[in-house]
C-alpha atoms as a PDB file:
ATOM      1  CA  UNK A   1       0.000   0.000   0.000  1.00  0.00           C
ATOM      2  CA  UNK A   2       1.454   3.691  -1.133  1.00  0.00           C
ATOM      3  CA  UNK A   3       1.689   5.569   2.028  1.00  0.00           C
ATOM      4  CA  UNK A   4       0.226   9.262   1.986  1.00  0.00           C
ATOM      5  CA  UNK A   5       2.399  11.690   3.823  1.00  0.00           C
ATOM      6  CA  UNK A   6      -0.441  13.698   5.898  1.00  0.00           C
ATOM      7  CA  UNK A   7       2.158  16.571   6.603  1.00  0.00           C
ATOM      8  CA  UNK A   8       2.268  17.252   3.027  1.00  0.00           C
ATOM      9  CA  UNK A   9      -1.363  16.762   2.002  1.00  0.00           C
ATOM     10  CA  UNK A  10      -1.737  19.583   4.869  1.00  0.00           C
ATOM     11  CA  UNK A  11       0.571  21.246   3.086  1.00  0.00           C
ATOM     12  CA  UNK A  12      -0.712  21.677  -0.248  1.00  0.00           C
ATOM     13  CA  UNK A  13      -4.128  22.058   1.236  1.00  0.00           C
ATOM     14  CA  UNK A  14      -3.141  25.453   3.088  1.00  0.00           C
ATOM     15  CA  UNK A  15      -1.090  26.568  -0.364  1.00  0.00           C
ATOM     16  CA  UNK A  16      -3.972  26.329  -2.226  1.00  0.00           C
ATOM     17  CA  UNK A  17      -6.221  27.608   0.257  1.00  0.00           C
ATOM     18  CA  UNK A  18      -4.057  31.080   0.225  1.00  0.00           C
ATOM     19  CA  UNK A  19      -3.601  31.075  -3.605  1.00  0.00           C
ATOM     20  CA  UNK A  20      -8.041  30.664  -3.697  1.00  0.00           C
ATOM     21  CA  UNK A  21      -7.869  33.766  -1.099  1.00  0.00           C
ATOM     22  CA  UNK A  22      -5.367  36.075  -3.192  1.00  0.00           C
ATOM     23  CA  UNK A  23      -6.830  35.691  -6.338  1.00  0.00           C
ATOM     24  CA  UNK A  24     -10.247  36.306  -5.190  1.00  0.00           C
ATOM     25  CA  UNK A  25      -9.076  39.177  -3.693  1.00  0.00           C
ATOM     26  CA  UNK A  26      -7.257  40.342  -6.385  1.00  0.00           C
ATOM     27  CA  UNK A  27     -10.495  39.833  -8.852  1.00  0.00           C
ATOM     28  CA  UNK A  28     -12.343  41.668  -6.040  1.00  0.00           C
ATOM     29  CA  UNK A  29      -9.941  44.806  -6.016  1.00  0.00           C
ATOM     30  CA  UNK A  30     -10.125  44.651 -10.214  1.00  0.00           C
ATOM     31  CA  UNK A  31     -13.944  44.597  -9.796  1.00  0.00           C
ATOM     32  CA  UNK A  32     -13.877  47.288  -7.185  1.00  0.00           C
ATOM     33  CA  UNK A  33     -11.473  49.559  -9.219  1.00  0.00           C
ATOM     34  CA  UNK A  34     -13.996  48.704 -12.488  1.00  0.00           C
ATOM     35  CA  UNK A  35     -16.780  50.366 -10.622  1.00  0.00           C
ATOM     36  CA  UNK A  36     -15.165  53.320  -8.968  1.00  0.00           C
ATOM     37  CA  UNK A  37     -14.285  54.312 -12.266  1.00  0.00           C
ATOM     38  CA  UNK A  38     -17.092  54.319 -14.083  1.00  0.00           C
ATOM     39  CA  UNK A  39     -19.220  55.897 -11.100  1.00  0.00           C
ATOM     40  CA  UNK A  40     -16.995  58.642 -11.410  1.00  0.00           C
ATOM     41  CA  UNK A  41     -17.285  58.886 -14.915  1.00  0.00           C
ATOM     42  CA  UNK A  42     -20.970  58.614 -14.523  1.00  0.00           C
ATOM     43  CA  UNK A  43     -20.943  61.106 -11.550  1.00  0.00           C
ATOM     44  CA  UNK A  44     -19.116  63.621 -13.681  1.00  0.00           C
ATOM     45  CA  UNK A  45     -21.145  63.529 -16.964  1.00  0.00           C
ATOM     46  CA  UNK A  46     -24.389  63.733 -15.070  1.00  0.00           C
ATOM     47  CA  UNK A  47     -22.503  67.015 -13.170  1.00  0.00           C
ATOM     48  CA  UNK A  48     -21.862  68.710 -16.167  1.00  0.00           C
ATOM     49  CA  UNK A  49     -24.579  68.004 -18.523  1.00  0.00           C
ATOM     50  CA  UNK A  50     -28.132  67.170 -16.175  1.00  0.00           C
ATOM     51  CA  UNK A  51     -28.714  71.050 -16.151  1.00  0.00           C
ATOM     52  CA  UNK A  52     -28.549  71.578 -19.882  1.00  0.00           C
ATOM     53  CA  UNK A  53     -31.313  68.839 -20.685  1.00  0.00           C
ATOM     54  CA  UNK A  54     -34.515  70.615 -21.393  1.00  0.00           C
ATOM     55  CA  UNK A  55     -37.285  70.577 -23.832  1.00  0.00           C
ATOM     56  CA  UNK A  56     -35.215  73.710 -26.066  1.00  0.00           C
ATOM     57  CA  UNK A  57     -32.109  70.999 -26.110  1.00  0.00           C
ATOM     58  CA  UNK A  58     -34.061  67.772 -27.266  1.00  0.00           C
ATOM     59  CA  UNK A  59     -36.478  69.304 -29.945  1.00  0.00           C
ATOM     60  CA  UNK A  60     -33.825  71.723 -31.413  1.00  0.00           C
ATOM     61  CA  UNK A  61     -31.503  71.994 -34.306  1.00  0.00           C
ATOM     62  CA  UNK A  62     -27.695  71.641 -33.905  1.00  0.00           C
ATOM     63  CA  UNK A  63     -26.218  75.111 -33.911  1.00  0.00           C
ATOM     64  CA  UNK A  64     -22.965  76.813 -33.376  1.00  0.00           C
ATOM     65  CA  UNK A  65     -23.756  78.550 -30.817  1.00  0.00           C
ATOM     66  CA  UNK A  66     -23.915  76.128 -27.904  1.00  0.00           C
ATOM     67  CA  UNK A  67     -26.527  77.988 -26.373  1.00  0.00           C
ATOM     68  CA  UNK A  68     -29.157  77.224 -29.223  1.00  0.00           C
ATOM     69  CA  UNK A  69     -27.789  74.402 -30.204  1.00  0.00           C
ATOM     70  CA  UNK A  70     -30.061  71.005 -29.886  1.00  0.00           C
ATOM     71  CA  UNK A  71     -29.966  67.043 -30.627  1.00  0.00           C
ATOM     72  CA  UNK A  72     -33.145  66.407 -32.238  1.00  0.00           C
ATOM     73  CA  UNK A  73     -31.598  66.015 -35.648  1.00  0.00           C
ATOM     74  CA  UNK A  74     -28.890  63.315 -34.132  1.00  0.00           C
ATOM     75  CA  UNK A  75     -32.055  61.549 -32.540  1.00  0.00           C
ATOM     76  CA  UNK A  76     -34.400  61.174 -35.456  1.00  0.00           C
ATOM     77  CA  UNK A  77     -30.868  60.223 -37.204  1.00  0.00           C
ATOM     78  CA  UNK A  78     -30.322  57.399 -34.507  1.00  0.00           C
ATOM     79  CA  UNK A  79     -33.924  56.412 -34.823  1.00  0.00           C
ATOM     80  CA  UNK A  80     -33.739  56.177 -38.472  1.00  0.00           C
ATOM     81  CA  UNK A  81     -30.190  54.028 -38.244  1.00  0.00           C
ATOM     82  CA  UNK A  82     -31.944  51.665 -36.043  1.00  0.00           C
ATOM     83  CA  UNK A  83     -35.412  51.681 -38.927  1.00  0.00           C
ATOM     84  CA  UNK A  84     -32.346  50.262 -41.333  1.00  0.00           C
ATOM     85  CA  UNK A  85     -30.114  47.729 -38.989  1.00  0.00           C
ATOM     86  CA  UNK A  86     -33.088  45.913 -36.889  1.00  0.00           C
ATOM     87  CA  UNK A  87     -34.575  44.402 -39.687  1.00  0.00           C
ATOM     88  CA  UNK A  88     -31.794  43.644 -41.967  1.00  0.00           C
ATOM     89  CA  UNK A  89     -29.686  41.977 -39.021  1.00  0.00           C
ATOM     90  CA  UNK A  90     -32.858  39.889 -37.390  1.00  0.00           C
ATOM     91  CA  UNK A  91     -33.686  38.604 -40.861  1.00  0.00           C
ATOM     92  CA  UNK A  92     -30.012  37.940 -42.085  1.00  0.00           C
ATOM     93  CA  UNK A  93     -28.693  37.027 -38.895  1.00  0.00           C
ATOM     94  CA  UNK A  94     -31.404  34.724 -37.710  1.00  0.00           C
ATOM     95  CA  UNK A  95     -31.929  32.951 -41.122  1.00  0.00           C
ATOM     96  CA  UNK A  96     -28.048  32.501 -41.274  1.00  0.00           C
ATOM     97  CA  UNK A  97     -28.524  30.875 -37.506  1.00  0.00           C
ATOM     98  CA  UNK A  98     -31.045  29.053 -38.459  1.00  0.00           C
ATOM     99  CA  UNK A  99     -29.633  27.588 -41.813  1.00  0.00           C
ATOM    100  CA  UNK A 100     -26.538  26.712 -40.332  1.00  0.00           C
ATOM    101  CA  UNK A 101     -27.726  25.087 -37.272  1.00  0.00           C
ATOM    102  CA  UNK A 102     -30.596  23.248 -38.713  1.00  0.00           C
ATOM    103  CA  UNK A 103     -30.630  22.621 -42.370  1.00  0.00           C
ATOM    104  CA  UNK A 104     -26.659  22.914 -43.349  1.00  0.00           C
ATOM    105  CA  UNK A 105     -24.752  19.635 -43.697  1.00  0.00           C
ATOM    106  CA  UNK A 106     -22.342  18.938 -40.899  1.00  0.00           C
ATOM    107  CA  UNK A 107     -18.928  18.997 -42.283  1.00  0.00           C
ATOM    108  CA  UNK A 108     -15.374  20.638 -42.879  1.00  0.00           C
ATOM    109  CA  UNK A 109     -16.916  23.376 -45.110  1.00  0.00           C
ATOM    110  CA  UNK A 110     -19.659  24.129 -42.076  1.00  0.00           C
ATOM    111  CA  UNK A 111     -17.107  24.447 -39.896  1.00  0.00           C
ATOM    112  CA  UNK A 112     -14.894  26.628 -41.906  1.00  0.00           C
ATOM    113  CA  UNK A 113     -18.428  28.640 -42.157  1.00  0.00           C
ATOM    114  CA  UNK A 114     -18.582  28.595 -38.466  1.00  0.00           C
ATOM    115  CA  UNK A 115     -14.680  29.293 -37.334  1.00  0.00           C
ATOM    116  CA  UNK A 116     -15.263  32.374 -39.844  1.00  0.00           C
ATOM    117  CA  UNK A 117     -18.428  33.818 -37.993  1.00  0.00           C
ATOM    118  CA  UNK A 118     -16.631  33.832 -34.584  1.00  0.00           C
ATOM    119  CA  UNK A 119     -13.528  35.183 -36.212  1.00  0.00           C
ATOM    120  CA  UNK A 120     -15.961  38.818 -37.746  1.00  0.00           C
ATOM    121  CA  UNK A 121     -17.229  38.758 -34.250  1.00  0.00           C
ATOM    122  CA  UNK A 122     -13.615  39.917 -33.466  1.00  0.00           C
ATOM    123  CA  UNK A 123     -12.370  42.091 -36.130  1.00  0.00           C
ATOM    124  CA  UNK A 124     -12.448  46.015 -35.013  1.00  0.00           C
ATOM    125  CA  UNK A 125     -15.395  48.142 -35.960  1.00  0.00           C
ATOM    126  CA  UNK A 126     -13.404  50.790 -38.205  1.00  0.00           C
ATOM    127  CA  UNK A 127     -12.723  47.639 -40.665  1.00  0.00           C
ATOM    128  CA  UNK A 128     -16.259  47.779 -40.784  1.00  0.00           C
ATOM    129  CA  UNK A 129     -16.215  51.026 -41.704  1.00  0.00           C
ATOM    130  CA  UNK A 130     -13.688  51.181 -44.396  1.00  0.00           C
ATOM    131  CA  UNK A 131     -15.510  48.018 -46.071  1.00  0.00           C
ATOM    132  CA  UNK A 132     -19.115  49.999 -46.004  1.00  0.00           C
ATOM    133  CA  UNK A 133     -17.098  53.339 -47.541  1.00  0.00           C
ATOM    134  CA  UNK A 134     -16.188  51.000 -50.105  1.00  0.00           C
ATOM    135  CA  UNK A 135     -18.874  48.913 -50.633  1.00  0.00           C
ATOM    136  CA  UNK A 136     -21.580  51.206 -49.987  1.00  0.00           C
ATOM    137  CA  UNK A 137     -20.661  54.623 -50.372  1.00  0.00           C
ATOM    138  CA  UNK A 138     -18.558  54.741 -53.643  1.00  0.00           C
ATOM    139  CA  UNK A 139     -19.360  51.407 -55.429  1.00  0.00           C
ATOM    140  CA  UNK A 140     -22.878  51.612 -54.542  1.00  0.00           C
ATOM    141  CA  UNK A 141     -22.482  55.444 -55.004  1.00  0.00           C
ATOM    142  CA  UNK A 142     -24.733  55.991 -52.091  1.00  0.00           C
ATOM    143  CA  UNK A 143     -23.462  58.413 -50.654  1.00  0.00           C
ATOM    144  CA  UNK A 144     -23.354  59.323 -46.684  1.00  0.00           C
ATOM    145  CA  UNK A 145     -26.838  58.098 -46.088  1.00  0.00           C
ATOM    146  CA  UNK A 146     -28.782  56.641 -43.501  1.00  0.00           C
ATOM    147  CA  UNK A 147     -29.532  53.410 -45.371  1.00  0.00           C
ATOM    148  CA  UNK A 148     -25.542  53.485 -46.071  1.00  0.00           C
ATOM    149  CA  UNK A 149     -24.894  53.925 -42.476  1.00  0.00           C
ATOM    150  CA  UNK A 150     -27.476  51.380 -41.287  1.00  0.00           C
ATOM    151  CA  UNK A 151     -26.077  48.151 -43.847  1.00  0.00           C
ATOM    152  CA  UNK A 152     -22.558  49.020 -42.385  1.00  0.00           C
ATOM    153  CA  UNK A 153     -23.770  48.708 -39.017  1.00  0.00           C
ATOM    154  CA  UNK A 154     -25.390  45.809 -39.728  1.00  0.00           C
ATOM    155  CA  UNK A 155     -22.330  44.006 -40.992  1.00  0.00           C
ATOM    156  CA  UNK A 156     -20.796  45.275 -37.819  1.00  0.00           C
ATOM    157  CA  UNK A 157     -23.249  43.371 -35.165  1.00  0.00           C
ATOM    158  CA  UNK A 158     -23.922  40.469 -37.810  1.00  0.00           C
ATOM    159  CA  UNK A 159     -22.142  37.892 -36.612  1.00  0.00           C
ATOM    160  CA  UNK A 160     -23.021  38.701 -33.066  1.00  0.00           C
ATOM    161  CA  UNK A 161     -26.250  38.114 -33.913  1.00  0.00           C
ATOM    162  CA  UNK A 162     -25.948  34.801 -35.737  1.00  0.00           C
ATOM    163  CA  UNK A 163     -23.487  33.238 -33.148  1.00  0.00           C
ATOM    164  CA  UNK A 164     -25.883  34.114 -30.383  1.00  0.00           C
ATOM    165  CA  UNK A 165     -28.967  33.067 -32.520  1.00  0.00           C
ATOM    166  CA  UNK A 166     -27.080  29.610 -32.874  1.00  0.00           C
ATOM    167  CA  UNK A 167     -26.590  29.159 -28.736  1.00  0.00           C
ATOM    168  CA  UNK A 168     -29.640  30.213 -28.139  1.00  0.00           C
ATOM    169  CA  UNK A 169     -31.356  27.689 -30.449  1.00  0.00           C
ATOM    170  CA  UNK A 170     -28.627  24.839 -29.628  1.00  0.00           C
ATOM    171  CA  UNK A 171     -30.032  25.365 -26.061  1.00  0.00           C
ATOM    172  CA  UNK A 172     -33.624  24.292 -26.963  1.00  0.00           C
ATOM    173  CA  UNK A 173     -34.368  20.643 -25.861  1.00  0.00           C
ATOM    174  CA  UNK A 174     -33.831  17.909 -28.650  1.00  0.00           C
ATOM    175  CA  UNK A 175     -36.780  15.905 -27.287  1.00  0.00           C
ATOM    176  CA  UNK A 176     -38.856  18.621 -27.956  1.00  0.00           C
ATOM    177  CA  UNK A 177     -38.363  18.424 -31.860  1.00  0.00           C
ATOM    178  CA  UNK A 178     -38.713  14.784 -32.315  1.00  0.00           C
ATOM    179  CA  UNK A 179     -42.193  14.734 -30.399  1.00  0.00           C
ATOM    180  CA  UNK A 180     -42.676  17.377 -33.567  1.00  0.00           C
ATOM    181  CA  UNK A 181     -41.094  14.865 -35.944  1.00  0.00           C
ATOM    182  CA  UNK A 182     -42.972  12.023 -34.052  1.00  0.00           C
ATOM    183  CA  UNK A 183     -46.668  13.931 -34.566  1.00  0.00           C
ATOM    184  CA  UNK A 184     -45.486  14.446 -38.423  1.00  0.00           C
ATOM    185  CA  UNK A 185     -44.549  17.806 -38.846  1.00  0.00           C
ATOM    186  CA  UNK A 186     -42.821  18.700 -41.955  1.00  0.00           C
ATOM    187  CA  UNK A 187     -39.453  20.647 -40.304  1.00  0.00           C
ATOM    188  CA  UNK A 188     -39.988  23.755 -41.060  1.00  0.00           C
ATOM    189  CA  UNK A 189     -43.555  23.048 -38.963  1.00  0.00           C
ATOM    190  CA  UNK A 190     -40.484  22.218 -35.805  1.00  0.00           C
ATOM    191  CA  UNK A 191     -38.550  24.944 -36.385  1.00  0.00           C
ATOM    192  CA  UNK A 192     -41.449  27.640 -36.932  1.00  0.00           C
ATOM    193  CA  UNK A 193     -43.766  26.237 -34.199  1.00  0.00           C
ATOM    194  CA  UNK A 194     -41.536  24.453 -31.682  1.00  0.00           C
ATOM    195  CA  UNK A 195     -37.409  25.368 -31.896  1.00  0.00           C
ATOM    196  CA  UNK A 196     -37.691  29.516 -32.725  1.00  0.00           C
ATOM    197  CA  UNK A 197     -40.422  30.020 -29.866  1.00  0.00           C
ATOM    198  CA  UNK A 198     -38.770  28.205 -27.611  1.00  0.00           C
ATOM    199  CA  UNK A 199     -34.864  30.122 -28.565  1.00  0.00           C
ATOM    200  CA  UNK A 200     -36.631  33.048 -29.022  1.00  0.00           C
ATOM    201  CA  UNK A 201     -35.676  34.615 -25.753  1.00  0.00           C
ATOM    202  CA  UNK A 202     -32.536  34.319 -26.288  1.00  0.00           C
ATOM    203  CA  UNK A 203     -32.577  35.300 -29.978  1.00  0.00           C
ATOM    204  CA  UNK A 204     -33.893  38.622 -28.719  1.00  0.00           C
ATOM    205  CA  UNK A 205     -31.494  39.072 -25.786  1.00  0.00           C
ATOM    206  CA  UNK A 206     -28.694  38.687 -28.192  1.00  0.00           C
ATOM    207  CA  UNK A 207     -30.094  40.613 -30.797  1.00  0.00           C
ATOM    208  CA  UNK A 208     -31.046  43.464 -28.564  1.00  0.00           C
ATOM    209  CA  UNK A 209     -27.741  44.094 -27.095  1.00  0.00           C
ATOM    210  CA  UNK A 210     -26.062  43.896 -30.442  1.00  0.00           C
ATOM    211  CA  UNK A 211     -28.011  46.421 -31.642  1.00  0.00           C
ATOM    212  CA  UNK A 212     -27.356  48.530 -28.553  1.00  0.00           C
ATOM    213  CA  UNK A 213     -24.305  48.638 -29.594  1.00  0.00           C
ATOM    214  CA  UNK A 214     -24.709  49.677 -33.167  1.00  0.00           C
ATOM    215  CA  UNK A 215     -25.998  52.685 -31.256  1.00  0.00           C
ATOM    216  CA  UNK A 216     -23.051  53.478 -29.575  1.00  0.00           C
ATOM    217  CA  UNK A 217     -20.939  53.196 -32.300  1.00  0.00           C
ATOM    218  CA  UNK A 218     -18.454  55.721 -33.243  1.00  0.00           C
ATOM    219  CA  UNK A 219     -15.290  54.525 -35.761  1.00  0.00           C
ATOM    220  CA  UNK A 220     -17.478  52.975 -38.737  1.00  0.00           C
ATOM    221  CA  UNK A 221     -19.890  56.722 -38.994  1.00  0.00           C
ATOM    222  CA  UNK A 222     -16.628  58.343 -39.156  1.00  0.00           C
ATOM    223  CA  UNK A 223     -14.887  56.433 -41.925  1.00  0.00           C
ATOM    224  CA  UNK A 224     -18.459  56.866 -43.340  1.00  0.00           C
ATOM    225  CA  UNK A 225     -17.619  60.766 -43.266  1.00  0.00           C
ATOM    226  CA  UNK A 226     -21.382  61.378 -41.736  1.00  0.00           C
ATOM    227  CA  UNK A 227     -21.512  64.904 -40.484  1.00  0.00           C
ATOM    228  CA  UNK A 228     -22.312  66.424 -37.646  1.00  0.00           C
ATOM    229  CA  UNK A 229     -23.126  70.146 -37.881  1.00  0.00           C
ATOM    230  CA  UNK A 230     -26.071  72.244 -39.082  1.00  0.00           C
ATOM    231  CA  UNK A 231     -27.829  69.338 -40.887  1.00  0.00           C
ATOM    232  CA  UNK A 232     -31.747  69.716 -41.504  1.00  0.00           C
ATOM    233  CA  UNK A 233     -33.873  66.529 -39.810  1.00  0.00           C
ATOM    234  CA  UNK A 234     -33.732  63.286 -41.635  1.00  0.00           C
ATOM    235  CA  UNK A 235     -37.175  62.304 -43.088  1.00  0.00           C
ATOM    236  CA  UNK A 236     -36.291  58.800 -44.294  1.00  0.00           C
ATOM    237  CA  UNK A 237     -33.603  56.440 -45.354  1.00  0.00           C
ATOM    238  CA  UNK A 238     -31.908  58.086 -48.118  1.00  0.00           C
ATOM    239  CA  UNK A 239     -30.935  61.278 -46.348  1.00  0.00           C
ATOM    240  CA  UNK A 240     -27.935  62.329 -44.775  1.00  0.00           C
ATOM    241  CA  UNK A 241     -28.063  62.188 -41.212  1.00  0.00           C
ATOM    242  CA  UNK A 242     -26.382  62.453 -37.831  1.00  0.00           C
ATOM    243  CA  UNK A 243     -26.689  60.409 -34.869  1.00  0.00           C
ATOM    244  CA  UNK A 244     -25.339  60.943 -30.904  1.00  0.00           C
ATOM    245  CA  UNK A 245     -22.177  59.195 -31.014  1.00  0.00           C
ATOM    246  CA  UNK A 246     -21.125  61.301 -33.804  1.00  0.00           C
ATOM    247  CA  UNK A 247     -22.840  64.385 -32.057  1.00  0.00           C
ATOM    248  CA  UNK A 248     -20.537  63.229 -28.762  1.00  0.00           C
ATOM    249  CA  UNK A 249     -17.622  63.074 -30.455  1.00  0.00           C
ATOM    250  CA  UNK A 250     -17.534  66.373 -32.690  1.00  0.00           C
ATOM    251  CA  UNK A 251     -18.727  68.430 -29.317  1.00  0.00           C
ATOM    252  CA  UNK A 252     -15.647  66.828 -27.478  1.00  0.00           C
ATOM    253  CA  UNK A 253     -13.228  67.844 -30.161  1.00  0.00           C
ATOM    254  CA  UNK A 254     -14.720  71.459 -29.859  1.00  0.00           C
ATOM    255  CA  UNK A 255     -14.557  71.547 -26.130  1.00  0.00           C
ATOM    256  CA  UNK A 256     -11.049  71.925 -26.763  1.00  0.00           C
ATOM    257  CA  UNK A 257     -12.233  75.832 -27.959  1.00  0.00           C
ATOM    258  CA  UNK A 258     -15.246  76.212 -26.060  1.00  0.00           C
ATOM    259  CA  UNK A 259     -15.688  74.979 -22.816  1.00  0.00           C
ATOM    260  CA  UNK A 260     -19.534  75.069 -23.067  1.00  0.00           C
ATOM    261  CA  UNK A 261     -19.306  72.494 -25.954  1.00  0.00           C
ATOM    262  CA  UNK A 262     -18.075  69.518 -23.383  1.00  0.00           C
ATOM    263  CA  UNK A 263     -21.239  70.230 -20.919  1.00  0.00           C
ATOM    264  CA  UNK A 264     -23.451  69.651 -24.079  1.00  0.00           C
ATOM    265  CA  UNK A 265     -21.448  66.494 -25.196  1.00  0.00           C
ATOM    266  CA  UNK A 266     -22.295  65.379 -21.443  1.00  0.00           C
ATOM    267  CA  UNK A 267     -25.845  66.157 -21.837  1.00  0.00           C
ATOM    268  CA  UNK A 268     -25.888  64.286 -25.206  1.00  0.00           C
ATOM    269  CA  UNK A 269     -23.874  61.318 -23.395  1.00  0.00           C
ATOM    270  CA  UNK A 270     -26.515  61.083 -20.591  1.00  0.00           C
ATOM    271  CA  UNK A 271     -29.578  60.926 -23.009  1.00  0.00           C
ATOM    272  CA  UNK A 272     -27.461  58.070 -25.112  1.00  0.00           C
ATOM    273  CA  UNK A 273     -27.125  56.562 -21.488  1.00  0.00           C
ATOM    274  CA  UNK A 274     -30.975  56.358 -21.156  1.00  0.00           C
ATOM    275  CA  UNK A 275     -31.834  55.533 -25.081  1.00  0.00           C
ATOM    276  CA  UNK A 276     -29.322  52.349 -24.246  1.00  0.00           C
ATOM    277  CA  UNK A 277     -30.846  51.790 -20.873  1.00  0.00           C
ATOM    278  CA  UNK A 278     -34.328  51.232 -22.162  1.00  0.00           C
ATOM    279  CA  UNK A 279     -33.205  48.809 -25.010  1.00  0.00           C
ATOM    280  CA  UNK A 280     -31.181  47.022 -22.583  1.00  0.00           C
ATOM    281  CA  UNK A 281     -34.570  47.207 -20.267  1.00  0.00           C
ATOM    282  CA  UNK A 282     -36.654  45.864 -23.377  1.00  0.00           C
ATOM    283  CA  UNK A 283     -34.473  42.941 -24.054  1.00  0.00           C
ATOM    284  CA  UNK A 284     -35.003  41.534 -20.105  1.00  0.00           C
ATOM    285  CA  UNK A 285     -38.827  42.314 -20.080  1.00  0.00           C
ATOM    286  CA  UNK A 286     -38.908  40.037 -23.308  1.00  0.00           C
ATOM    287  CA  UNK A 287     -36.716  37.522 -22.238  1.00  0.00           C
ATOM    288  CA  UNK A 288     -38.316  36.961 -18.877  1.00  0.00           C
ATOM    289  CA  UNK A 289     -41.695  36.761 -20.700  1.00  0.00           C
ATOM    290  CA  UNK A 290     -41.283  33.802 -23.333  1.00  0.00           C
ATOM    291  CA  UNK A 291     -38.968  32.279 -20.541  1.00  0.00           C
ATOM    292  CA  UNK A 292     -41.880  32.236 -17.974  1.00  0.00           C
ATOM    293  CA  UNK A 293     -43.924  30.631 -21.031  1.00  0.00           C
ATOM    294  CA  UNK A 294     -41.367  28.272 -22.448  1.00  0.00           C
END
């Protein structure tokens, strides 16, 4: 019989029971310093910008002069970006989940399909950019449009959406299907009445915080060249437009020659803050109700 040498079991016992207790405090002091941060940042932007929200700031024009100047152009802009990238990227994105999960052949080619997805996922959002100036904007000859805008950030949050389309319906119970296939439904019968009810909460989770951010995007609008001064309200998709993270971004730069221009880019940063809020809101309400049902 081996013999166990208690003095050294102890031993490695108490090591590991100090490494367990400095790394969790250590991930407790990186959480901690996380937090502090970004209350500070938070604490600071609502500071600066709380008193400058008013009805005059949200329903106005942009203007030079930063005490006329308004957001309701970079709203109805954001508004109309989102008209463009929700339904392109649920249709695309959910169809391209669906496909490849449930009606491509398992194989080397699927995977390379797969590997690829992950891999956009990954890639930085001013490639994005560049590829919809190209694609969009001169070969297309579009111009800096909102439906040019909106197909570039819908590449952008594409394969987010299809990887988390794919989880979400990989997660649905297999025995649930085959009592479909067992009753005869055809499969598109499963997959329309049984799998996509039953992922959709987590179809819509994922989708919903892809698309939040797509607002909150910066880089890609940029390449895009979208502007961000004196521009007259968008009234659909094919005119030029403005939305807050570009209005955040030019009133920062400014700040740097007017000091009044960095309380307005807080303002703008703390209505972003709520637009961002309520989507994230929507996409719990949702999920909690087909969850509660499924």
């Amino acid at each position: 019989m081996k013999y166990i040498d208690a003095e050294k079991v102890k031993n490695n016992m108490g090591t590991r029971l100090i490494l367990n207790k400095t790394l969790k405090s250590i991930f407790l002091l990186a959480t901690l310093f996380g937090l502090i941060v970004l209350a500070v940042l938070i604490i600071r932007v609502l500071t600066e910008g709380l008193s400058y929200i008013d009805l005059h700031f949200l329903s106005s024009k942009l203007s030079t002069n930063p005490e006329r100047a308004g957001i309701m152009g970079a709203i109805l802009g954001t508004l109309w970006l989102m008209a463009v990238v929700v339904p392109v990227t649920m249709f695309l994105g959910i169809g391209t989940a669906i496909y490849n999960e449930l009606y491509a052949s398992k194989g080397r080619f699927q995977q390379l399909i797969q590997t690829n997805i992950a891999n956009l996922a990954g890639v930085p959002s001013i490639v994005y950019g560049i590829l919809g100036m190209t694609i969009f904007v001169r070969a297309l000859d579009f111009g800096n449009i909102v439906l040019a805008g909106g197909l570039t950030m819908s590449l952008l949050i594409l394969p987010i959406v299809i990887v988390s389309s794919q989880e979400a319906i990989r997660s649905v119970p297999q025995h649930l299907s085959e009592a479909s296939y067992g009753l005869g439904a055809t499969k598109w019968q499963t997959v329309k009445n049984i799998i996509l009810p039953a992922a959709l909460p987590g179809i819509l989770t994922g989708t919903i915080l892809a698309l939040s951010r797509a607002i909150g995007e910066t880089a890609p609008l940029v390449v895009l060249g979208i502007p961000a001064l004196l521009l007259p309200f968008p009234g659909g998709i094919f005119d030029k437009f403005t939305v807050l993270p570009m209005q955040i971004y030019y009133w920062t730069i400014d700040s740097s020659l007017v000091d009044e221009y960095a309380y307005l880019a807080s303002a703008t940063i703390i209505v972003l803050l709520i637009m961002l809020f309520l989507l994230n809101s929507v996409a719990i309400i949702i999920r909690n109700k087909f969850q509660h049902r499924y």
